[in-house]
Protein backbone atom coordinates (compact mmCIF):
# COMPACT_ATOMS: atom_id res chain seq x y z
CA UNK A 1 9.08 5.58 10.90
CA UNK A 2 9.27 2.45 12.72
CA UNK A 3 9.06 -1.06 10.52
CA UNK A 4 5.46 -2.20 9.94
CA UNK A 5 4.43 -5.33 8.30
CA UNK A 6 2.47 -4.94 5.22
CA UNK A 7 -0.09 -7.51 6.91
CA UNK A 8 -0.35 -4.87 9.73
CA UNK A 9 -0.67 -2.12 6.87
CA UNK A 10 -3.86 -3.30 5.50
CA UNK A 11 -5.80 -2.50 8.36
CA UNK A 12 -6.90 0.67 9.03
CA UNK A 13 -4.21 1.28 11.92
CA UNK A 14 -1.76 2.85 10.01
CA UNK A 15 -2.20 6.08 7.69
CA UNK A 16 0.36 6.45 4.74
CA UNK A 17 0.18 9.74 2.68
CA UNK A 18 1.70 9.52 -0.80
CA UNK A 19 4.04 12.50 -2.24
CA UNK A 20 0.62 13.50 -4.09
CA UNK A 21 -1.18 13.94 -1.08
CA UNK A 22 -3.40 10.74 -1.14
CA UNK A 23 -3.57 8.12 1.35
CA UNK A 24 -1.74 4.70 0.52
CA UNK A 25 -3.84 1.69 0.81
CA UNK A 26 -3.08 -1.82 0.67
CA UNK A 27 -4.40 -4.39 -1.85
CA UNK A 28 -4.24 -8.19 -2.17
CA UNK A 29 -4.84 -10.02 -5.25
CA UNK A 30 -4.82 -13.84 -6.61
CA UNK A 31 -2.87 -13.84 -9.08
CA UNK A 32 -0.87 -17.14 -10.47
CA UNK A 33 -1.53 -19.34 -7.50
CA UNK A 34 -0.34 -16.70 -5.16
CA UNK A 35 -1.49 -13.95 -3.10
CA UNK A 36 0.35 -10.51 -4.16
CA UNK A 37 0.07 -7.27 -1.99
CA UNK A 38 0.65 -4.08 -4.06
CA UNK A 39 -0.02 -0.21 -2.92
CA UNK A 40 -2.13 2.27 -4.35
CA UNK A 41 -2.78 5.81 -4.04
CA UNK A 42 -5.87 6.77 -3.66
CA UNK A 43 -5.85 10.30 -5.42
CA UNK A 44 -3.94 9.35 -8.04
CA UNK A 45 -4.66 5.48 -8.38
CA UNK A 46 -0.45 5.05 -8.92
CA UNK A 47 0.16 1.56 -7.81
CA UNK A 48 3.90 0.02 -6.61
CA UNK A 49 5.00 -3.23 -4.57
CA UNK A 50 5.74 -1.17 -1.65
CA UNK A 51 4.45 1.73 -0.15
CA UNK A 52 7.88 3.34 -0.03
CA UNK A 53 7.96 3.68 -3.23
CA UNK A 54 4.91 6.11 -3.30
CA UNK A 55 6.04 8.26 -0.59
């Protein structure tokens, strides 16, 4: 899999499928002055810095 940006990953050009069988989506929240990026399943709801660590 080639290297995508998570900036690129939270548009909807790039499908991720978790080891559960949901898609991964990419979330952004405000937290402590700064904006944090996180990835959740959408099946499960399991959440992780990276999507890598879902798959």
């Amino acid at each position: 899999m080639a290297a995508v940006s998570k900036n690129a990953r939270r548009g909807d050009s790039h499908d991720l499928l978790s080891r559960w069988g949901g898609k991964i989506i990419m979330k952004s929240v405000f937290d402590k002055g700064k904006i944090r990026h996180y990835a959740v399943c959408e099946k499960t709801g399991n959440q992780s810095r990276r999507p890598k660590d879902l798959m």
